[in-house]
Protein backbone atom coordinates (compact mmCIF):
# COMPACT_ATOMS: atom_id res chain seq x y z
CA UNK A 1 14.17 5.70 35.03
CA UNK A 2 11.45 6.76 32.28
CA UNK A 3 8.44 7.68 32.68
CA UNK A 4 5.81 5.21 31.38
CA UNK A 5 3.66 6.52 28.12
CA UNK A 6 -0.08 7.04 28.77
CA UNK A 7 -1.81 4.43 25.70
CA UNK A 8 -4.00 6.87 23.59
CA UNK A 9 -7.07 5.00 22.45
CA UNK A 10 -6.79 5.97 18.52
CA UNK A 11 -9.96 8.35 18.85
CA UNK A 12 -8.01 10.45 21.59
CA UNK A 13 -4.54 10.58 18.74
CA UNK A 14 -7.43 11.56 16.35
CA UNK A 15 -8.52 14.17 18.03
CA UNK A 16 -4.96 15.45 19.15
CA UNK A 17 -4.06 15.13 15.65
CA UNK A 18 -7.20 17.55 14.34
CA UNK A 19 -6.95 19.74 17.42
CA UNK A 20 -3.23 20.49 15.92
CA UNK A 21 -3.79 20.72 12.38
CA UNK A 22 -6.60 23.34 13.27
CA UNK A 23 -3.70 25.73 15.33
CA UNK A 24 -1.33 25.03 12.02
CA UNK A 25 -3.93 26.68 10.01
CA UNK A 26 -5.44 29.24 12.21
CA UNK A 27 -1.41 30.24 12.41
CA UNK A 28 -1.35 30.36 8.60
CA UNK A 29 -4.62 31.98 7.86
CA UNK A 30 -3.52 35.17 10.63
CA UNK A 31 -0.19 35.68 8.13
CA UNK A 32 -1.05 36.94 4.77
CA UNK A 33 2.18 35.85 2.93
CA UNK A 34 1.87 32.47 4.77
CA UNK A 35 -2.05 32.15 3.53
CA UNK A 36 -0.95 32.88 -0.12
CA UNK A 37 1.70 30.36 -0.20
CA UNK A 38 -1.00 27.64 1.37
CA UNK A 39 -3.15 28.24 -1.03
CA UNK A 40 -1.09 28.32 -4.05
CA UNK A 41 0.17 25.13 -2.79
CA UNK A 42 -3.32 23.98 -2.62
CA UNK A 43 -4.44 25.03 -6.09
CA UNK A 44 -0.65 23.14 -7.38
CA UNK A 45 -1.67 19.79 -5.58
CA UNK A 46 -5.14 20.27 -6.61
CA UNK A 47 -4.02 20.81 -10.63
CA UNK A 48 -1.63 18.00 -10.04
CA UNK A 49 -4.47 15.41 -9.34
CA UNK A 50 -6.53 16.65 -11.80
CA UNK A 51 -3.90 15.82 -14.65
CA UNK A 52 -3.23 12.11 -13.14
CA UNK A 53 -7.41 11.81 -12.66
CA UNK A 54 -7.92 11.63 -9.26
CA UNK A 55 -9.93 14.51 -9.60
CA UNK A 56 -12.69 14.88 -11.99
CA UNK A 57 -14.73 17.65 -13.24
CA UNK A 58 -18.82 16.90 -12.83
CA UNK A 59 -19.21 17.74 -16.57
CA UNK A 60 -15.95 15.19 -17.36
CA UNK A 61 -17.79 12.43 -16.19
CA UNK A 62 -20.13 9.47 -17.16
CA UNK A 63 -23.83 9.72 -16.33
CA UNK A 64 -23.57 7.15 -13.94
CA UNK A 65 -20.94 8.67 -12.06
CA UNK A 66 -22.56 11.75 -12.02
CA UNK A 67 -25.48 10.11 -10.47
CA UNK A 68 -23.00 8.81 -7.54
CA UNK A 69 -21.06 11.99 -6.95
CA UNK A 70 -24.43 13.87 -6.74
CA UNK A 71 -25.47 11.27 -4.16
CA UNK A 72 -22.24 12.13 -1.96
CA UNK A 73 -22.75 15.43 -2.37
CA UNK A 74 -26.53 15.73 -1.42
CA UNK A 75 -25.61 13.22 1.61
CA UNK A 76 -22.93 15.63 2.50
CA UNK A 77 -24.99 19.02 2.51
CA UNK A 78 -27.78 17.56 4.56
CA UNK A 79 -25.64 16.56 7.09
CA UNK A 80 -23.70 19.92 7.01
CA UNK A 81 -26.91 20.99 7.51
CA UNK A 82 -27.81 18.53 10.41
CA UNK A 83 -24.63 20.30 11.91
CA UNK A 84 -25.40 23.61 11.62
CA UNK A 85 -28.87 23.47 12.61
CA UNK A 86 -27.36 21.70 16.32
CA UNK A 87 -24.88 24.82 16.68
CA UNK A 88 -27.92 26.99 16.01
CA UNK A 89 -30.27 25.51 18.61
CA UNK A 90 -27.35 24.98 21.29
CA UNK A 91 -26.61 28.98 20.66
């Protein structure tokens, strides 16, 4: 007989999901040849969206999406900031 599957809410496959992807790269970033070729490929998937305009350059675009992207961003840093401020307190 087999063994019946535990049912993974989708926040527990999430976090299985980072958990691994975060011991993929830690294994990657302790190699040196394996960290180059990550981050070439990076830089190549990177150039590759900037030629089909996925990605834009800040100085590339309209005022108004300027305005928006600077929005993101600023929402962004303060709550990297929220974050870091937690780890510092719980420390």
């Amino acid at each position: 007989m087999r063994h019946a599957k535990s049912k993974l809410t989708r926040e527990e496959i999430l976090k299985k999901k980072r958990d691994a992807e975060k011991i993929r790269l830690a294994r990657i970033k302790s190699d040196p040849i394996k960290l180059a070729e990550y981050q070439e490929k990076q830089k190549l998937q990177y150039l590759k969206k900037q030629e089909k305009g996925q990605r834009k350059n800040v100085e590339d675009m309209t005022p108004r999406e300027q305005r928006i992207t600077r929005k993101k961003m600023e929402k962004l840093f303060i709550k990297l900031q929220a974050k870091e401020t937690a780890l510092e307190t719980n420390r």
